[in-house]
Protein backbone atom coordinates (compact mmCIF):
# COMPACT_ATOMS: atom_id res chain seq x y z
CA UNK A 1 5.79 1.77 68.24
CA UNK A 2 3.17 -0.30 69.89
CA UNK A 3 0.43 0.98 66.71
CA UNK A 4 3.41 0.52 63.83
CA UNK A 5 4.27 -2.99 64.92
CA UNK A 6 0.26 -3.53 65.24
CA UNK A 7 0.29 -2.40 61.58
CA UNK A 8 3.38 -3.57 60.45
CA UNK A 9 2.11 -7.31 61.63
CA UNK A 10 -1.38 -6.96 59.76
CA UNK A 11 0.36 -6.13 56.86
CA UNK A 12 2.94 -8.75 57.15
CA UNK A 13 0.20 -11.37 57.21
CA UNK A 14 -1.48 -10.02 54.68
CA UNK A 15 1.32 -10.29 52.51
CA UNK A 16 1.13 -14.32 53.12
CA UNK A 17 4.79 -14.02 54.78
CA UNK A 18 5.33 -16.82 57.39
CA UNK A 19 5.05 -16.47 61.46
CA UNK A 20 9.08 -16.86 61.45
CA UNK A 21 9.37 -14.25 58.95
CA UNK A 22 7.18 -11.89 60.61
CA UNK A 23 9.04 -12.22 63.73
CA UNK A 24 12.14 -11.34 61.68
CA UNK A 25 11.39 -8.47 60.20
CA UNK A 26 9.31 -7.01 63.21
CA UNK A 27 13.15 -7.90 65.13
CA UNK A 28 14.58 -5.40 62.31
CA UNK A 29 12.19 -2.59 62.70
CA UNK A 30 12.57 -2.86 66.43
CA UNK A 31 16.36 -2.24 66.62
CA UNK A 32 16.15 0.65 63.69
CA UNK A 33 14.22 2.04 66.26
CA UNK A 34 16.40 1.64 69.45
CA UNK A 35 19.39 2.47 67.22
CA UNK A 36 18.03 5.65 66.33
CA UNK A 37 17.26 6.59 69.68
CA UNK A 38 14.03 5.03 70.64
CA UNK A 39 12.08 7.88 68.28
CA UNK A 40 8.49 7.19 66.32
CA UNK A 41 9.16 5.34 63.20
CA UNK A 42 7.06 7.93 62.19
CA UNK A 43 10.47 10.10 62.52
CA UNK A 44 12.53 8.07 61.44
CA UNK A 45 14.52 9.39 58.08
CA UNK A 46 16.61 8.22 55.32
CA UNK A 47 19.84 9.26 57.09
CA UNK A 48 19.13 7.17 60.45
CA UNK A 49 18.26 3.91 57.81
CA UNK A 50 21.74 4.92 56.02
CA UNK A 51 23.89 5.15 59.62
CA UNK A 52 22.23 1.68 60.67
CA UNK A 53 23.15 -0.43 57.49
CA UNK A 54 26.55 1.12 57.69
CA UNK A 55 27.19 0.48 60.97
CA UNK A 56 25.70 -3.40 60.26
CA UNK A 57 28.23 -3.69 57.80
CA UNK A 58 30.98 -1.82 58.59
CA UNK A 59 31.39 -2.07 62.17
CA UNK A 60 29.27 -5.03 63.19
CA UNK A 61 30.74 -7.40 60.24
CA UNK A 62 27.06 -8.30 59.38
CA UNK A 63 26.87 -11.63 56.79
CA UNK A 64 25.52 -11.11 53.28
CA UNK A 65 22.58 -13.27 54.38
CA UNK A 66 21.88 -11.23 57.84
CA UNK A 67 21.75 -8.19 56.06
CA UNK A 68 19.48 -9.24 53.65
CA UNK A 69 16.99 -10.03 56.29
CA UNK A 70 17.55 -6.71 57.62
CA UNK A 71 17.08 -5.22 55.08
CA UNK A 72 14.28 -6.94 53.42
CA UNK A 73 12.85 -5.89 56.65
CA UNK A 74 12.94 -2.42 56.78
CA UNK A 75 11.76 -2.30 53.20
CA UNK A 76 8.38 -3.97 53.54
CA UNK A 77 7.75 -1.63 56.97
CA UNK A 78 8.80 1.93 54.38
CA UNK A 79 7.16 0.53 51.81
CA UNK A 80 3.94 -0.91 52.95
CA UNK A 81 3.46 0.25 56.62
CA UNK A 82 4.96 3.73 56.66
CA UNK A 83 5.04 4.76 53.41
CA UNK A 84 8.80 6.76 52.92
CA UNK A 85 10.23 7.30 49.62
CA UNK A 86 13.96 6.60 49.75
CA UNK A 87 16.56 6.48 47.45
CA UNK A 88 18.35 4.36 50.11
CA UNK A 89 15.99 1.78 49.95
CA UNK A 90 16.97 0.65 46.08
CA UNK A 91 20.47 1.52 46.86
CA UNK A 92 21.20 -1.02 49.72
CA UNK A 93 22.43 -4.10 47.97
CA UNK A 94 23.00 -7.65 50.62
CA UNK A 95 24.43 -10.12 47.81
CA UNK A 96 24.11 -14.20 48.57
CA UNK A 97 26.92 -15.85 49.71
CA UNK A 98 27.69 -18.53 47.19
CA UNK A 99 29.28 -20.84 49.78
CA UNK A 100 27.55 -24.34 49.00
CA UNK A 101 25.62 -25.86 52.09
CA UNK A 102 26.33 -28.41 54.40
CA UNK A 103 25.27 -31.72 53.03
CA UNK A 104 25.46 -35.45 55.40
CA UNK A 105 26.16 -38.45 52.87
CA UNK A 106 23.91 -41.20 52.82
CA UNK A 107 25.67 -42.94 55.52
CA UNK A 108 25.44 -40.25 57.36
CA UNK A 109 22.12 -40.05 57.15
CA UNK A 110 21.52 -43.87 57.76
CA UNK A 111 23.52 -43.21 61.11
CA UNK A 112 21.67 -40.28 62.25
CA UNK A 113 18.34 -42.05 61.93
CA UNK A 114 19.80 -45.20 63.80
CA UNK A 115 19.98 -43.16 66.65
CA UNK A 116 16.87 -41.58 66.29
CA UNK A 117 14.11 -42.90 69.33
CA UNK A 118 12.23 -40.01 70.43
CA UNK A 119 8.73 -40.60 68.11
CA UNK A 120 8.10 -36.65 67.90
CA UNK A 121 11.91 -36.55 66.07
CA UNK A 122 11.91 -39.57 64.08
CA UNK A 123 8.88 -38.91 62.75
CA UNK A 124 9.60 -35.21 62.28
CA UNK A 125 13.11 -35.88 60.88
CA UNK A 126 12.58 -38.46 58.79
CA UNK A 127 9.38 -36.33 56.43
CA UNK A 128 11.87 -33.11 56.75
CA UNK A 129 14.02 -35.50 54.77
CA UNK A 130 12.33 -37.59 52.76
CA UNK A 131 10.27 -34.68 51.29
CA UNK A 132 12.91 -32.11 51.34
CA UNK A 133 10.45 -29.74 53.60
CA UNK A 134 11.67 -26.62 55.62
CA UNK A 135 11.06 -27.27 59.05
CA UNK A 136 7.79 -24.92 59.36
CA UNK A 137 6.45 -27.10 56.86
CA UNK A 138 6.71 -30.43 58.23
CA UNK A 139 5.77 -29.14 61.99
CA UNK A 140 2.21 -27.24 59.98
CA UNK A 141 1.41 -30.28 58.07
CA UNK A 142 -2.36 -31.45 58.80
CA UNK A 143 -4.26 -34.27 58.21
CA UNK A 144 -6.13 -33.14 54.99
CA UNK A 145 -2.93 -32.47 53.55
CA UNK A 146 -1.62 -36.23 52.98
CA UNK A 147 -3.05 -37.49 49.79
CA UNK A 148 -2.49 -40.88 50.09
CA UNK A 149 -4.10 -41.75 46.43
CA UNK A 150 -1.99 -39.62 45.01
CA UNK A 151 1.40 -40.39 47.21
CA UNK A 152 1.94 -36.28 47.74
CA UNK A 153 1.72 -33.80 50.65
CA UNK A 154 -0.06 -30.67 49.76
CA UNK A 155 2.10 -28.06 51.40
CA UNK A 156 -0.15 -25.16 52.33
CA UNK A 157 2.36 -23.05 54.12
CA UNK A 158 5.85 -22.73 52.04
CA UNK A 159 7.63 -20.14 51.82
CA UNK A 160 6.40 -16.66 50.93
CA UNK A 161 2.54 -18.28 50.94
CA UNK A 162 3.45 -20.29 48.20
CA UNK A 163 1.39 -23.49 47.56
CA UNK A 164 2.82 -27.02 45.93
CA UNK A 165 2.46 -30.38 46.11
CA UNK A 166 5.44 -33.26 46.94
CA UNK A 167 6.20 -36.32 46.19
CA UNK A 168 5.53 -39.16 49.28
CA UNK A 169 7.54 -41.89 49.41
CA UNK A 170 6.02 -45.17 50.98
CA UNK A 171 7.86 -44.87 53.87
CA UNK A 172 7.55 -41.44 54.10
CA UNK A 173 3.33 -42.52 54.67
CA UNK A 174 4.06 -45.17 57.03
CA UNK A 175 5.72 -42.96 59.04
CA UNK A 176 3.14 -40.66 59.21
CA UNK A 177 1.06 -42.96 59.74
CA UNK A 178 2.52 -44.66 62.52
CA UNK A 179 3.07 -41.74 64.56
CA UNK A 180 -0.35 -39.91 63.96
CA UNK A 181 -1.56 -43.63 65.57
CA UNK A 182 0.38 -42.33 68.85
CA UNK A 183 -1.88 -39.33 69.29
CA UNK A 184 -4.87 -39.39 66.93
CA UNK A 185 -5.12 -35.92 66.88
CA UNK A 186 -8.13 -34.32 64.61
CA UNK A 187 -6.52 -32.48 62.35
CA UNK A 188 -2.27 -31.73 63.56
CA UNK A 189 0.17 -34.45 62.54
CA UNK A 190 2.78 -32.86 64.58
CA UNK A 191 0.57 -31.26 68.13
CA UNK A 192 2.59 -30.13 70.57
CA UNK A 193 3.96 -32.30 72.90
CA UNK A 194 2.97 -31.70 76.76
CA UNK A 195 3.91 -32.49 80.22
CA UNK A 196 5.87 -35.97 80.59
CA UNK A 197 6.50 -36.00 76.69
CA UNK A 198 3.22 -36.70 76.24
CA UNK A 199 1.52 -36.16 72.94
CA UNK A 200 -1.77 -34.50 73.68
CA UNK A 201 -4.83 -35.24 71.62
CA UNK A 202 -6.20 -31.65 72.22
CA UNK A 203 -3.04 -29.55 71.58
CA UNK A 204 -4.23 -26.69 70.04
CA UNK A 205 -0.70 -25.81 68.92
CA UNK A 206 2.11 -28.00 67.05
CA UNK A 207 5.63 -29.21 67.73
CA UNK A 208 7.99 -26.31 68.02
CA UNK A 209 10.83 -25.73 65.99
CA UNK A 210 13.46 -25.74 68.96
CA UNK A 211 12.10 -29.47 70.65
CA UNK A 212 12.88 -30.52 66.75
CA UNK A 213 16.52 -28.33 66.78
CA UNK A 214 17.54 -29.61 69.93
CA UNK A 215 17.29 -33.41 68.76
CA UNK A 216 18.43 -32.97 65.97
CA UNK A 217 21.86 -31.60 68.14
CA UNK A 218 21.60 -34.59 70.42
CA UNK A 219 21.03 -37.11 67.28
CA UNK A 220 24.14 -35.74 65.18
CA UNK A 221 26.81 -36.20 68.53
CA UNK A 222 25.18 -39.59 69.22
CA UNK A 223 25.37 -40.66 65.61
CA UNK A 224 29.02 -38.84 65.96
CA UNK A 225 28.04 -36.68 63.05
CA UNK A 226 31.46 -33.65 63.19
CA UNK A 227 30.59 -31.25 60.10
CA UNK A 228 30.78 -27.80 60.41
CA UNK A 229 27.13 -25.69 59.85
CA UNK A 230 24.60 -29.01 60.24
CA UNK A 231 21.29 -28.39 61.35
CA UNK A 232 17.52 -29.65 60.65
CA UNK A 233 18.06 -27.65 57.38
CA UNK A 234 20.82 -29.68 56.19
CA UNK A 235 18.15 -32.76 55.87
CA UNK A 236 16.85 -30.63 53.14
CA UNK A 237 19.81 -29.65 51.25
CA UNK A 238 20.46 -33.38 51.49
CA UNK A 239 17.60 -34.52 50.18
CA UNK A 240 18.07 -32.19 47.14
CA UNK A 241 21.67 -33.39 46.72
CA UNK A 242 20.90 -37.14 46.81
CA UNK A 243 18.52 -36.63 43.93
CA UNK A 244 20.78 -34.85 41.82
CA UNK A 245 23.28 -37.56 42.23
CA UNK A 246 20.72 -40.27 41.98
CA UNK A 247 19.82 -38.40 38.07
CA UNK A 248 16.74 -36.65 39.41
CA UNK A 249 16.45 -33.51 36.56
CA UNK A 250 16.89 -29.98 38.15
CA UNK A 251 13.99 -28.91 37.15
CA UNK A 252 12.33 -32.00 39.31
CA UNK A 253 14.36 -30.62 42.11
CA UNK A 254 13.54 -26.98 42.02
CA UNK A 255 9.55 -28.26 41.60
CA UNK A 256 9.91 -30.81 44.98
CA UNK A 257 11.95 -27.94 46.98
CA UNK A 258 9.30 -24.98 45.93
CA UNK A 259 11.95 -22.66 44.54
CA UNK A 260 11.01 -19.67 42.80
CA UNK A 261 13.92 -18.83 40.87
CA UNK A 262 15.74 -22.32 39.35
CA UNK A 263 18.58 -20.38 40.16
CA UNK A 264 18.14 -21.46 43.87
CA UNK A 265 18.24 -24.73 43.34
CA UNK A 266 21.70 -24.51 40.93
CA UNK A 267 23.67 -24.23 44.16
CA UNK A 268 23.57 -27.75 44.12
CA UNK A 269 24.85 -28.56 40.93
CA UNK A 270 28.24 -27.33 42.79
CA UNK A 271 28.18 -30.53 44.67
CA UNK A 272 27.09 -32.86 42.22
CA UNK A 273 26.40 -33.51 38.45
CA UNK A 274 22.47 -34.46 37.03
CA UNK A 275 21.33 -36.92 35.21
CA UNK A 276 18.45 -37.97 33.61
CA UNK A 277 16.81 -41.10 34.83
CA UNK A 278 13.24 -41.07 36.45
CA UNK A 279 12.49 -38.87 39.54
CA UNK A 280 9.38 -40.24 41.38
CA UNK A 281 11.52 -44.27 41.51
CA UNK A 282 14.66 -42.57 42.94
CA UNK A 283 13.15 -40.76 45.64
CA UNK A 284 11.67 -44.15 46.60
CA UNK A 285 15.03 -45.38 47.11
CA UNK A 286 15.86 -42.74 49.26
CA UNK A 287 13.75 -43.79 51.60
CA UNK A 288 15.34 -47.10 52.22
CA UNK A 289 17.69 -45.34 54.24
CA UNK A 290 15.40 -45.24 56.89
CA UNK A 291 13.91 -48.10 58.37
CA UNK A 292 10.66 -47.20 59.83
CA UNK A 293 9.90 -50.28 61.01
C-alpha cells in the first residue's frame, strides 16, 4: 500500500488538488483497502468497490455529500493511479443534498466579532468573511498576494488549483495589516502560532485549520450564537448571502466565491432574492460590521 499511496499522492498533487483533499481521498483508498481485507490495491476488483459503496449506503447510512467524497476518491486512485476499467465507476451516482446552508444574520455576525480578542482569530475570521474565502485560503494567503493598488487578494490556492482574484474591502486591508504588524513575518500572513501564543517570525508553517475551528466554537457560545450546522464555513455562505440581499448580481457572487458551475452559487438564491445595484460599494458596507479598530 505503502508504493500506491506514494503514487496515489504524486498524482494527487499533480492534479493541483488541495493538501485537505489529498488527505481525503488517500482516507478513502485506505479503508477500501481494510474493508476488503487488507489485500494490494493491486487486487482489488470491481466487486469489492461494489460491496463497499453498498455497504456505505445501505448499512452505514452514508450522506449524499460523504459519499461523494468517497467516491470521488476511489475514482481518481482507478483512474489515474491504478488504472481499472469499471463499469462501476460511471455507475455510482452520490447526488447533492439541496438543503440550503447555515447562514448568521448581520447581527449575528456583529456579535460574533464583538467577542472576538484572540489576534490570530479576529484577524483570520474577519478576511474568511469579508472576502468570502474557504478557510485553506485565508490560512495560505502570503504577502505578495495583497494588492493593495488594486484593493484584491490574489488567491493562489482555491479550490481544485483554481486561481482568482477578490475584492478587498478597506477594512478587510487594515486588518491585515494590523495583524501582519504583530509578527512581521517575510512572506506568511497567517504563520503558525508557537509556544505561549506567540506568533513566531520564523514559522515555517501557517495557522492550522483546527486553532481557527476551535475559536470559532468558543466565539459563537460567547456571542450566544444557537444555530444548528455553524462553523468557520458559515462566514462564507454568509458573506455570499449578504450580497445577494444587499443587490450584488449572481454572477458577481459566483466570480468573488470561485465557483465553477453558477449553479453552485444558486443555492443561495433559496435564501434570498438579487438585485441589481453595484457590487464592489456593497461589499464595502459589509465591512462596517466589523470594527477593526
Amino acid at each position: 500500500m505503502k508504493t500506491y499511496r506514494e503514487k496515489y499522492l504524486a498524482d494527487l498533487q499533480l492534479a493541483g488538488y488541495s493538501e485537505r483533499t489529498q488527505q481525503c481521498y488517500i482516507r478513502e483508498v485506505r479503508r477500501l483497502v481494510e474493508y476488503s481485507g487488507g489485500i494490494s490495491p493491486a487486487k482489488i476488483d470491481e466487486g469489492h468497490v461494489r460491496r463497499w459503496m453498498l455497504h456505505l449506503k445501505n448499512d452505514r447510512k452514508f450522506a449524499s455529500n460523504s459519499l461523494r467524497i468517497t467516491y470521488s476518491g476511489l475514482k481518481f486512485f482507478f483512474a489515474h493511479t491504478c488504472k481499472r476499467s469499471w463499469p462501476v465507476l460511471d455507475l455510482i451516482h452520490a447526488g447533492r443534498e439541496n438543503k440550503p446552508p447555515a447562514v448568521l444574520s448581520l447581527d449575528e455576525v456583529r456579535r460574533l466579532f464583538l467577542v472576538l480578542r484572540v489576534p490570530q482569530l479576529r484577524a483570520a475570521l474577519g478576511i474568511i468573511y469579508l472576502c468570502g474565502l474557504r478557510i485553506g485560503e485565508a490560512v495560505a494567503l502570503e504577502i505578495q498576494d495583497v494588492d493593495k493598488d488594486r484593493m484584491e487578494l490574489c488567491i493562489q490556492r482555491g479550490k481544485g488549483a483554481r486561481r482568482r482574484r477578490v475584492p478587498l474591502p478597506a477594512a478587510g486591508l487594515k486588518i491585515l495589516r494590523e495583524y501582519w504588524k504583530l509578527h512581521r513575518h517575510e512572506r506568511y500572513i497567517f504563520p503558525a502560532v508557537g509556544r505561549g501564543n506567540l506568533i513566531s517570525k520564523s514559522a515555517v508553517q501557517v495557522l492550522p485549520h483546527s486553532t481557527i475551528q476551535g475559536g470559532m466554537k468558543a466565539a459563537l457560545k460567547d456571542a450566544r450564537i444557537i444555530k444548528r450546522d455553524v462553523r468557520v464555513h458559515t462566514l462564507r455562505h454568509s458573506y455570499a448571502t449578504h450580497l445577494l440581499e444587499l443587490g450584488v448580481p449572481l454572477k458577481h457572487v459566483q466570480h468573488f466565491l470561485g465557483h465553477k458551475n453558477i449553479k453552485t452559487t444558486e443555492i443561495y438564491c433559496h435564501i434570498t432574492p438579487t438585485g441589481l445595484r453595484d457590487s464592489l460599494l456593497k461589499i464595502e458596507k459589509l465591512a462596517e460590521q466589523i470594527d477593526a479598530g
